[in-house]
PDB file of N, CA and C in Angstrom:
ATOM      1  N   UNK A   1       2.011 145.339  96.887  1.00  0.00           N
ATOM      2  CA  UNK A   1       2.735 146.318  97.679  1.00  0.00           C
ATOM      3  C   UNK A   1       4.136 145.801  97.948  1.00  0.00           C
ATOM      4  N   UNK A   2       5.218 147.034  98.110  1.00  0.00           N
ATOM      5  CA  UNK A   2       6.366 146.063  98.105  1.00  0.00           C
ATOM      6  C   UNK A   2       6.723 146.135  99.721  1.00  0.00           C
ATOM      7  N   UNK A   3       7.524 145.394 100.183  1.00  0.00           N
ATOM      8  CA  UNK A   3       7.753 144.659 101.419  1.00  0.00           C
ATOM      9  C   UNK A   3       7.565 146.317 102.351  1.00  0.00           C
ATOM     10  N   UNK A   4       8.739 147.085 101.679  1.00  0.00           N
ATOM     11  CA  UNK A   4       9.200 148.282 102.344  1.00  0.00           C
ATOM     12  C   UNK A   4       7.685 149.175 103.039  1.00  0.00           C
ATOM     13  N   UNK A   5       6.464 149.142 102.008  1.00  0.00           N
ATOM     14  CA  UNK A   5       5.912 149.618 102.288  1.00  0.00           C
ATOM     15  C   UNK A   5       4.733 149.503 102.894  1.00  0.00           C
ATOM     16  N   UNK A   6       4.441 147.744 103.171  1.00  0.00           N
ATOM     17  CA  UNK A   6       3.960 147.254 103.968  1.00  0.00           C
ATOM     18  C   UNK A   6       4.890 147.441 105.739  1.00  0.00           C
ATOM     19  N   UNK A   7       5.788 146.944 105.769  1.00  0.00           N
ATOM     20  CA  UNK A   7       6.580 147.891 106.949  1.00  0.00           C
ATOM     21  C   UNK A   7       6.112 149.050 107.386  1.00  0.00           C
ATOM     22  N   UNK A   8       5.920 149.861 106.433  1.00  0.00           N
ATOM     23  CA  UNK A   8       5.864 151.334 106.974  1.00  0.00           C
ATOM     24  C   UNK A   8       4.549 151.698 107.585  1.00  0.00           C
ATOM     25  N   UNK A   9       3.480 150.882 106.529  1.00  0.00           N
ATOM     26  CA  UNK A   9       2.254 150.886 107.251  1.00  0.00           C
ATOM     27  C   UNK A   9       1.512 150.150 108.095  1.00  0.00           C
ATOM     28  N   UNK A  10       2.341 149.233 108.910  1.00  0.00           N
ATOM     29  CA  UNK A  10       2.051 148.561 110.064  1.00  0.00           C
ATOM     30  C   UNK A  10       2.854 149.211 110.605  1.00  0.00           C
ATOM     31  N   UNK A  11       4.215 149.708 111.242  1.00  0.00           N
ATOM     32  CA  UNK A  11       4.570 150.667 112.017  1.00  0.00           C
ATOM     33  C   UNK A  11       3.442 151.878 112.179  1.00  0.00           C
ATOM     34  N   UNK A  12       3.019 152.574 111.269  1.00  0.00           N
ATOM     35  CA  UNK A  12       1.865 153.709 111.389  1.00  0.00           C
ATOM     36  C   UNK A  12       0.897 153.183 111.932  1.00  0.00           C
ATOM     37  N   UNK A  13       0.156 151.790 111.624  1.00  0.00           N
ATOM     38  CA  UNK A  13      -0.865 151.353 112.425  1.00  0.00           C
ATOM     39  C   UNK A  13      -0.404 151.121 113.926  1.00  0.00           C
ATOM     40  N   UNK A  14       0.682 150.333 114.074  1.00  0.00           N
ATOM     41  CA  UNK A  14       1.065 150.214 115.532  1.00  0.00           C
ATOM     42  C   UNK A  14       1.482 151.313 116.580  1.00  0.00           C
ATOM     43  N   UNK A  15       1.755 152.562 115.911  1.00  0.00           N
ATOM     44  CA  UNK A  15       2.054 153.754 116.625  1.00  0.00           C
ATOM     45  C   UNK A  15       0.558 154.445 117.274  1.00  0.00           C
ATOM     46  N   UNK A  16      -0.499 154.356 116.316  1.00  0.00           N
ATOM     47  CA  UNK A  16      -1.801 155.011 116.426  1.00  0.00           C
ATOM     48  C   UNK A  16      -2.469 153.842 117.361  1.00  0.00           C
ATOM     49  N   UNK A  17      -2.230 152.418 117.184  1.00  0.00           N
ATOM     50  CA  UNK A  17      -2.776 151.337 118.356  1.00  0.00           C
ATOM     51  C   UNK A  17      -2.547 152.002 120.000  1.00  0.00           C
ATOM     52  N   UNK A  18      -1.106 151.942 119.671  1.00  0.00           N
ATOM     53  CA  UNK A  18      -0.291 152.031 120.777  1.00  0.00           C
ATOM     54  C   UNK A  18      -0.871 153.147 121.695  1.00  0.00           C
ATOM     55  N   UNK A  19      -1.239 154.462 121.221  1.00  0.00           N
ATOM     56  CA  UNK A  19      -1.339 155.576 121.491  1.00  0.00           C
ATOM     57  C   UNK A  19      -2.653 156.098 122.027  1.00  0.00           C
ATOM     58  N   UNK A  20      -4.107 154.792 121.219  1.00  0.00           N
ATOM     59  CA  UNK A  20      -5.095 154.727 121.378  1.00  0.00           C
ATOM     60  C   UNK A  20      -5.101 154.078 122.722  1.00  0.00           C
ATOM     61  N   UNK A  21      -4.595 153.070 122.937  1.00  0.00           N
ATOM     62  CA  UNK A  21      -4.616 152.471 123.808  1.00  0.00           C
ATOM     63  C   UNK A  21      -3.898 152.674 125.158  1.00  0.00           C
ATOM     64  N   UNK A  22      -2.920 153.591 125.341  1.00  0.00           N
ATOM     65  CA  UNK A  22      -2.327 154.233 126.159  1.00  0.00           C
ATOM     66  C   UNK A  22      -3.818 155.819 126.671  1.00  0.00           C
ATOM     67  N   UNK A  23      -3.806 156.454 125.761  1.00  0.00           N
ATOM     68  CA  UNK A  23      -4.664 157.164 126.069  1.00  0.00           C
ATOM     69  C   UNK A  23      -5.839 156.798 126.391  1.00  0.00           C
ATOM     70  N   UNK A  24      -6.612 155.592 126.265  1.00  0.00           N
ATOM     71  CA  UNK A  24      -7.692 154.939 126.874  1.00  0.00           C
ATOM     72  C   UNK A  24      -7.959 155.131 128.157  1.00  0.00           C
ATOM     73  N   UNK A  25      -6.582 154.569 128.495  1.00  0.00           N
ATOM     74  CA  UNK A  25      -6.510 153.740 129.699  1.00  0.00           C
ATOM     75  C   UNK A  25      -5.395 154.417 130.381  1.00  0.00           C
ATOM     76  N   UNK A  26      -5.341 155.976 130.506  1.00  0.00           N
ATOM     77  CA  UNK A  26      -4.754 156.694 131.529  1.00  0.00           C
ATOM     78  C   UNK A  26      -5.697 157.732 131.554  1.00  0.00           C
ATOM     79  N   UNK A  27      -6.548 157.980 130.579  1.00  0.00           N
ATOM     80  CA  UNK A  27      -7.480 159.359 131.295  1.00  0.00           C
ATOM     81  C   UNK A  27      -8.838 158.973 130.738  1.00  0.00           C
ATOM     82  N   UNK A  28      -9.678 159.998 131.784  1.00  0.00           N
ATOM     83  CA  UNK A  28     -10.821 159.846 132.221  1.00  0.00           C
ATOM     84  C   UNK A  28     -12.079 160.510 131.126  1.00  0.00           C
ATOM     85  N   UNK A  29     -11.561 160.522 129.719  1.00  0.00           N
ATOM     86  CA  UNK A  29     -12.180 161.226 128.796  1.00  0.00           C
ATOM     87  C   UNK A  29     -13.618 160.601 128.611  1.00  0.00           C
ATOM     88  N   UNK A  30     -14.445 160.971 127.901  1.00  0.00           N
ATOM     89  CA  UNK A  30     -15.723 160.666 127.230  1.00  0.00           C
ATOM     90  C   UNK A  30     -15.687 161.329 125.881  1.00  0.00           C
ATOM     91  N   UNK A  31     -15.941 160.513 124.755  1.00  0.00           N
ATOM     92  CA  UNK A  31     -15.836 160.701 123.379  1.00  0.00           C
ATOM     93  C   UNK A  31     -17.641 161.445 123.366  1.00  0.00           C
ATOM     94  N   UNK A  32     -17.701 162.518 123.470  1.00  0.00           N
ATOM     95  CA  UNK A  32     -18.388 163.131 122.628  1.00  0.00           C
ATOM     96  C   UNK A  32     -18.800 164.214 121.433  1.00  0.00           C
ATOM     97  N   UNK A  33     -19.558 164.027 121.086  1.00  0.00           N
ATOM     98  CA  UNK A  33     -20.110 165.162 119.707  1.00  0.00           C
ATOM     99  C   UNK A  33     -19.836 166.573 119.881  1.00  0.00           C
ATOM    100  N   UNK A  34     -20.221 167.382 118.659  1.00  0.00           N
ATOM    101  CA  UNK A  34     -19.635 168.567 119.177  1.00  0.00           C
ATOM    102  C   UNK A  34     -21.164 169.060 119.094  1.00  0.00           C
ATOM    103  N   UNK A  35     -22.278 168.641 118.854  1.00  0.00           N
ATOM    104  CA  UNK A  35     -23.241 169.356 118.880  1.00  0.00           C
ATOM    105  C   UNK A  35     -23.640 169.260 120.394  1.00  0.00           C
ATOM    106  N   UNK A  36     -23.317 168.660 121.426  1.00  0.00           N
ATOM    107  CA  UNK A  36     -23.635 169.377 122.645  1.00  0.00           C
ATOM    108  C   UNK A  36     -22.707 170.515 122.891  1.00  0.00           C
ATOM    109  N   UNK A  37     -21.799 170.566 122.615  1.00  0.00           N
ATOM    110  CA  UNK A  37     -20.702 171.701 122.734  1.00  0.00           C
ATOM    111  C   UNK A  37     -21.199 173.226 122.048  1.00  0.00           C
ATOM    112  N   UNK A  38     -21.816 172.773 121.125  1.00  0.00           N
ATOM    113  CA  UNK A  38     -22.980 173.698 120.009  1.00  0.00           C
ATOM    114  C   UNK A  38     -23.551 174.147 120.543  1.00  0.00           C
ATOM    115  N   UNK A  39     -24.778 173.572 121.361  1.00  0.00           N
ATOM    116  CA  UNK A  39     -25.456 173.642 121.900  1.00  0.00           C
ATOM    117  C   UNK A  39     -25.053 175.016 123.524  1.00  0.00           C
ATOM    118  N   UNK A  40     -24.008 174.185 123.908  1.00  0.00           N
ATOM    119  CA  UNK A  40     -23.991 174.946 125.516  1.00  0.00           C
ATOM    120  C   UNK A  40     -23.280 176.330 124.863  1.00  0.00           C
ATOM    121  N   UNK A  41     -22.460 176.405 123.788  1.00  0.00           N
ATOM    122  CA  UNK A  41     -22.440 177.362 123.939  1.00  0.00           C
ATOM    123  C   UNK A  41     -23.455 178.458 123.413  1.00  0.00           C
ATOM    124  N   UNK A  42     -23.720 178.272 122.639  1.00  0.00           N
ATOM    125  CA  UNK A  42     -25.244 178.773 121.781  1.00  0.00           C
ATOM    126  C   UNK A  42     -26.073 179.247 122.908  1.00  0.00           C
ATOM    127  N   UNK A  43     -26.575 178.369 124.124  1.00  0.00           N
ATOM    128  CA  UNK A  43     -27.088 179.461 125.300  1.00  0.00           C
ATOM    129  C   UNK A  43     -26.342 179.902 126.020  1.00  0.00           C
ATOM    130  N   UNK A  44     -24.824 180.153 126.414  1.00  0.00           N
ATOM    131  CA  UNK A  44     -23.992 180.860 127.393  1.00  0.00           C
ATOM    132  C   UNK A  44     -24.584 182.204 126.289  1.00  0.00           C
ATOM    133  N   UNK A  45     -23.820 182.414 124.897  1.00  0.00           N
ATOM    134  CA  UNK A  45     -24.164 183.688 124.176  1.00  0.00           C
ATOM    135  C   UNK A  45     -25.545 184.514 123.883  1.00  0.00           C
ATOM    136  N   UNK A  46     -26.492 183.461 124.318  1.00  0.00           N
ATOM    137  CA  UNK A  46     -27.564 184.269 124.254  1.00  0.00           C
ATOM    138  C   UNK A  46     -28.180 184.188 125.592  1.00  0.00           C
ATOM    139  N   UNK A  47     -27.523 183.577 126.456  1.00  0.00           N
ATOM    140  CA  UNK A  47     -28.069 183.763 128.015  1.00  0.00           C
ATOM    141  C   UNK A  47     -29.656 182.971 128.020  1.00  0.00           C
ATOM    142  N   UNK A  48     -29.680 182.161 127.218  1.00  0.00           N
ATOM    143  CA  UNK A  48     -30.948 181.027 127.293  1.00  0.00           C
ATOM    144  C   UNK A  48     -32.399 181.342 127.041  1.00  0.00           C
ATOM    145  N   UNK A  49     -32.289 182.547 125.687  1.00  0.00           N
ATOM    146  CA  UNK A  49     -33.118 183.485 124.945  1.00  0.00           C
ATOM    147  C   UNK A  49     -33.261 182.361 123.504  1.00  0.00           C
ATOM    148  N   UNK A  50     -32.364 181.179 123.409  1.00  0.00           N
ATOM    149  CA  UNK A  50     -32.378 181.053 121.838  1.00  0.00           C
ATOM    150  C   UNK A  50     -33.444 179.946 122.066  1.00  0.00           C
ATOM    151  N   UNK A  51     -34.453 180.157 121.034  1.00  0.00           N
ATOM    152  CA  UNK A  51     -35.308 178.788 120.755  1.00  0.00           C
ATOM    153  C   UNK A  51     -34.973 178.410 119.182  1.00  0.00           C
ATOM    154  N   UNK A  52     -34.784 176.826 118.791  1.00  0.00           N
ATOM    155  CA  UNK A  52     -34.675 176.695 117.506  1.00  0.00           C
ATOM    156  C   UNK A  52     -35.953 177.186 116.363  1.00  0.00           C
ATOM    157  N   UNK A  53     -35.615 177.235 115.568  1.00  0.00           N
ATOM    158  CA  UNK A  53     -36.587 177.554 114.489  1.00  0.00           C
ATOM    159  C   UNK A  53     -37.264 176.361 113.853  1.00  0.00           C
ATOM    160  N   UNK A  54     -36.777 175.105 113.695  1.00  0.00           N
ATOM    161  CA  UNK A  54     -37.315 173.968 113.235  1.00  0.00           C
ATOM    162  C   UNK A  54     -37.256 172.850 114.682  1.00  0.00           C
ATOM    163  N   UNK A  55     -37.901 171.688 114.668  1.00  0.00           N
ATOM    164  CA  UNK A  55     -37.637 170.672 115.351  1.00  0.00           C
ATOM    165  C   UNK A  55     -37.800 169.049 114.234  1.00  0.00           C
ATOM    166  N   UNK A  56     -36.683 168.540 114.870  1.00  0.00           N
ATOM    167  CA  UNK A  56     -36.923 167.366 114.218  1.00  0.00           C
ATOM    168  C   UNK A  56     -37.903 166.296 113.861  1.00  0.00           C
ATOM    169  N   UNK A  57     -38.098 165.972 112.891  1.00  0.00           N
ATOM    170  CA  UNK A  57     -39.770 165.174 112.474  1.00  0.00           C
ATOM    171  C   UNK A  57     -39.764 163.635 113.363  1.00  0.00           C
ATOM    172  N   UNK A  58     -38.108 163.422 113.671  1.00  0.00           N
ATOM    173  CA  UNK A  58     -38.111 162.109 114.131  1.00  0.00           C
ATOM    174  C   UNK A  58     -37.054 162.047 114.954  1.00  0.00           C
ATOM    175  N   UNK A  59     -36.946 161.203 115.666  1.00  0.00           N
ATOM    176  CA  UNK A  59     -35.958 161.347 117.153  1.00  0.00           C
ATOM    177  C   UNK A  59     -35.067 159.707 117.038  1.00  0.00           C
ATOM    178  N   UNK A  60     -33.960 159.570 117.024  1.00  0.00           N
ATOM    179  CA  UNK A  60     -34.053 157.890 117.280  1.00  0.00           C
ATOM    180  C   UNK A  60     -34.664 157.927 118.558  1.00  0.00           C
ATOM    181  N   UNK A  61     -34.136 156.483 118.689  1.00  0.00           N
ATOM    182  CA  UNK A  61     -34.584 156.037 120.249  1.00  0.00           C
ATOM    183  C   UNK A  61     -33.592 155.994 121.450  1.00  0.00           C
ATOM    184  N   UNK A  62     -32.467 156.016 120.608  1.00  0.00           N
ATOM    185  CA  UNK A  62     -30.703 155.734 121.837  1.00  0.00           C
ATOM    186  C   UNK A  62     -30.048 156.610 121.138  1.00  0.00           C
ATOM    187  N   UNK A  63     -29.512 156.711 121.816  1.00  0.00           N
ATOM    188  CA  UNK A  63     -27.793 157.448 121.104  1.00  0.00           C
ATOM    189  C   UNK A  63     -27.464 156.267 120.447  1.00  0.00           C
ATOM    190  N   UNK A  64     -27.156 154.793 120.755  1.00  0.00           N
ATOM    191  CA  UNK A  64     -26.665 153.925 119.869  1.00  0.00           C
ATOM    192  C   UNK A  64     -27.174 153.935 118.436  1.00  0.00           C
ATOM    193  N   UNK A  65     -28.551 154.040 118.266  1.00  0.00           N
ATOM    194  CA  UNK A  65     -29.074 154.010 116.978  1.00  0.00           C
ATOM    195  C   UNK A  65     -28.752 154.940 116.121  1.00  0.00           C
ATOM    196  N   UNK A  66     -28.541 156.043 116.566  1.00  0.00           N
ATOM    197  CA  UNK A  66     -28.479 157.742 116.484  1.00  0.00           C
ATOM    198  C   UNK A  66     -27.255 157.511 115.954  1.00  0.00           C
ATOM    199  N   UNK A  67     -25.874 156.573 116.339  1.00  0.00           N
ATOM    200  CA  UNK A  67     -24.411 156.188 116.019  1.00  0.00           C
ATOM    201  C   UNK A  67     -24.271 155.644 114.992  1.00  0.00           C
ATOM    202  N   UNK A  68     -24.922 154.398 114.703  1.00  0.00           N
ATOM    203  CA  UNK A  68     -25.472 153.652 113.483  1.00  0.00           C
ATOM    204  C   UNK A  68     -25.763 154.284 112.791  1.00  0.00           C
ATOM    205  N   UNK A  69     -26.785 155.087 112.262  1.00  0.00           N
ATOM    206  CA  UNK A  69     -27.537 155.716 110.949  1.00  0.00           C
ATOM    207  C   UNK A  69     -26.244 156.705 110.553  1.00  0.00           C
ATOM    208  N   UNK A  70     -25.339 157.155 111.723  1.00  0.00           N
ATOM    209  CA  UNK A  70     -24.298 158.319 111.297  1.00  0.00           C
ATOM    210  C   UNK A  70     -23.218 157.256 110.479  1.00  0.00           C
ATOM    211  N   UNK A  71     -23.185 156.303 111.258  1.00  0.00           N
ATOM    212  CA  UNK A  71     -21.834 155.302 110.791  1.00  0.00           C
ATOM    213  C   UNK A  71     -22.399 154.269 109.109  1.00  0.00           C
ATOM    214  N   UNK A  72     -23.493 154.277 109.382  1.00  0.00           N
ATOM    215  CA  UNK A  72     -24.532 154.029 107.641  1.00  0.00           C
ATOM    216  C   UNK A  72     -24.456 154.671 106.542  1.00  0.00           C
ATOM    217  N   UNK A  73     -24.534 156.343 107.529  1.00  0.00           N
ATOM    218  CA  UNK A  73     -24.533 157.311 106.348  1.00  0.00           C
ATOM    219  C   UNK A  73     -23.105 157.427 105.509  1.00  0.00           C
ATOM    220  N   UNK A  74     -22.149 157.368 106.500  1.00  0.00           N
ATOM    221  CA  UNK A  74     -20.827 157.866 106.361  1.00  0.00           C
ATOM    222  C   UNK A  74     -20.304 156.303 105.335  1.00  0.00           C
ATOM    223  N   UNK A  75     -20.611 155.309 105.684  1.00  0.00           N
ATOM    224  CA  UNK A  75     -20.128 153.777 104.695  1.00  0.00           C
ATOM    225  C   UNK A  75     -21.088 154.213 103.544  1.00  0.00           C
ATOM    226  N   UNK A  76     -22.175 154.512 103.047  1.00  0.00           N
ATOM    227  CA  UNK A  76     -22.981 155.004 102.258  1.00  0.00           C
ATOM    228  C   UNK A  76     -22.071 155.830 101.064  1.00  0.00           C
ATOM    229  N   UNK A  77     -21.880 156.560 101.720  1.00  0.00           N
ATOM    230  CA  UNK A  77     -21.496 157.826 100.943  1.00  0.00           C
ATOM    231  C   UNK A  77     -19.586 157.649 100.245  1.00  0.00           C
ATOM    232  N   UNK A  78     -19.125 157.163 100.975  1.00  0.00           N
ATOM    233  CA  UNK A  78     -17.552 156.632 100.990  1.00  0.00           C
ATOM    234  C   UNK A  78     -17.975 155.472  99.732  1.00  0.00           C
ATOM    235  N   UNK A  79     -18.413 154.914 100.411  1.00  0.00           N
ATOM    236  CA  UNK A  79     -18.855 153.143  99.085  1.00  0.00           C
ATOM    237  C   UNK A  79     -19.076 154.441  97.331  1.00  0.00           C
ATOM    238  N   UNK A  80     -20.171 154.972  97.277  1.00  0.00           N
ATOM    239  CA  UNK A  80     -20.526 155.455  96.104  1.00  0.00           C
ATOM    240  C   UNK A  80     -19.473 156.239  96.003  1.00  0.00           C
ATOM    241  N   UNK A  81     -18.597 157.328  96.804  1.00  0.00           N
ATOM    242  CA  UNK A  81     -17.158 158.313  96.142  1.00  0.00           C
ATOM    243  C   UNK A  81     -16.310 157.242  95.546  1.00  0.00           C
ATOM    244  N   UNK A  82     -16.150 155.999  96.192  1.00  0.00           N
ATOM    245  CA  UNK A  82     -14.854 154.910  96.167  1.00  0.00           C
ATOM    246  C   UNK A  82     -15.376 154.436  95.083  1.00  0.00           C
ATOM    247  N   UNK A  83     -16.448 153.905  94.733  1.00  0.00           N
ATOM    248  CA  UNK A  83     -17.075 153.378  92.909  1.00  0.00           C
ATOM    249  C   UNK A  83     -16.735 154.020  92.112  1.00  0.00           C
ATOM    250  N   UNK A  84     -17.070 154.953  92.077  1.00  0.00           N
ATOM    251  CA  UNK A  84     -17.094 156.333  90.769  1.00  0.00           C
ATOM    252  C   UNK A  84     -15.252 156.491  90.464  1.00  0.00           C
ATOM    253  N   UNK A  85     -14.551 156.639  91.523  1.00  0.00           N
ATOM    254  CA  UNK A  85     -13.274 156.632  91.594  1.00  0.00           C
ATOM    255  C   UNK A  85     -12.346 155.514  91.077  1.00  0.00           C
ATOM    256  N   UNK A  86     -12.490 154.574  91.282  1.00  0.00           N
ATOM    257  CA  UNK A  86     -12.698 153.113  90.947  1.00  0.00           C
ATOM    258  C   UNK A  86     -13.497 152.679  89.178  1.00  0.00           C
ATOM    259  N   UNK A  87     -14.091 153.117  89.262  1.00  0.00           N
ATOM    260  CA  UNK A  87     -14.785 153.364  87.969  1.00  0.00           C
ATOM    261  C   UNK A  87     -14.194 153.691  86.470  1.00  0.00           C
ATOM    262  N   UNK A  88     -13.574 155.480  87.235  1.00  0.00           N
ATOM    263  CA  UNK A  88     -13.118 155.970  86.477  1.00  0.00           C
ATOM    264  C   UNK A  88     -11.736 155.609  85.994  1.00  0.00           C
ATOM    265  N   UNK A  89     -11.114 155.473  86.814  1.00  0.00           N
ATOM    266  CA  UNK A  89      -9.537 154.746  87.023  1.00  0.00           C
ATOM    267  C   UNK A  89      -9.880 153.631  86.231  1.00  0.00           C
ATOM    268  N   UNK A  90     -10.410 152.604  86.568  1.00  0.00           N
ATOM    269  CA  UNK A  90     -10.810 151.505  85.558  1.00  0.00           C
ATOM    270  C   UNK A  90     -10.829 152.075  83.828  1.00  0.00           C
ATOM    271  N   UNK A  91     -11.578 152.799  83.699  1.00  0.00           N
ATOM    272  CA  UNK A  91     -12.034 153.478  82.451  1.00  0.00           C
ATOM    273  C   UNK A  91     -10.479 153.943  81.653  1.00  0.00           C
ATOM    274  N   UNK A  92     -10.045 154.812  82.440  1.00  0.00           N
ATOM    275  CA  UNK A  92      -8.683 155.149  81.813  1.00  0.00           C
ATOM    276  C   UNK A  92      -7.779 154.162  82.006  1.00  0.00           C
ATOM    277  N   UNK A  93      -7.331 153.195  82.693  1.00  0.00           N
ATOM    278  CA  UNK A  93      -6.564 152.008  81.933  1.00  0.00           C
ATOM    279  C   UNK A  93      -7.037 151.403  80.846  1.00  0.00           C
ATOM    280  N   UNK A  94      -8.100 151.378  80.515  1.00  0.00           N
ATOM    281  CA  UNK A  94      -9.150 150.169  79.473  1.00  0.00           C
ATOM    282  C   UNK A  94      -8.350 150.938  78.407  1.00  0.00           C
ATOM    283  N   UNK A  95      -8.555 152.573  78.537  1.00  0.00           N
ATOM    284  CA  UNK A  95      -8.709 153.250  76.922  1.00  0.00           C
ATOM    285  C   UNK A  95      -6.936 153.325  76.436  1.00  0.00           C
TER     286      UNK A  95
END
């Protein structure tokens, strides 16, 4: 990488630090999912008439675990797009 553009992308990292960390630590947020958001609204519109049609075969045990298998799935799936990509790119320099 040349100098210029290592610069540019530690400025971008330090702007998004900066910003993370300012917003931390001035408001009172909670990082959550949108499937409770799904959820509440799904009974405001049906006024608490909706029952699901399936239930899940398996439950974790925490939300932490429940975070993990999402953050597994998501390195999972990225690793095998990034191979194939990687792969192919490889392939067409060779030829």
């Amino acid at each position: 990488m040349s100098r210029k553009l290592e610069l540019i992308v530690a400025a971008i990292f330090l702007i998004f630090a900066a910003q993370f960390l300012y917003m931390s630590s001035t408001t009172d947020a909670e990082y959550g999912g949108a499937d409770g958001e799904a959820e509440e609204v799904i009974m405001e519109v049906t006024e608490g008439k909706y029952e699901p049609v399936a239930e899940p075969f398996w439950e974790p045990p925490s939300g932490e675990i429940e975070c993990l298998l999402f953050g597994l799935q998501a390195a999972f799936g990225s690793g095998i797009i990034f191979y194939f990509l990687g792969y192919y790119r490889g392939k067409n320099q060779a030829t």
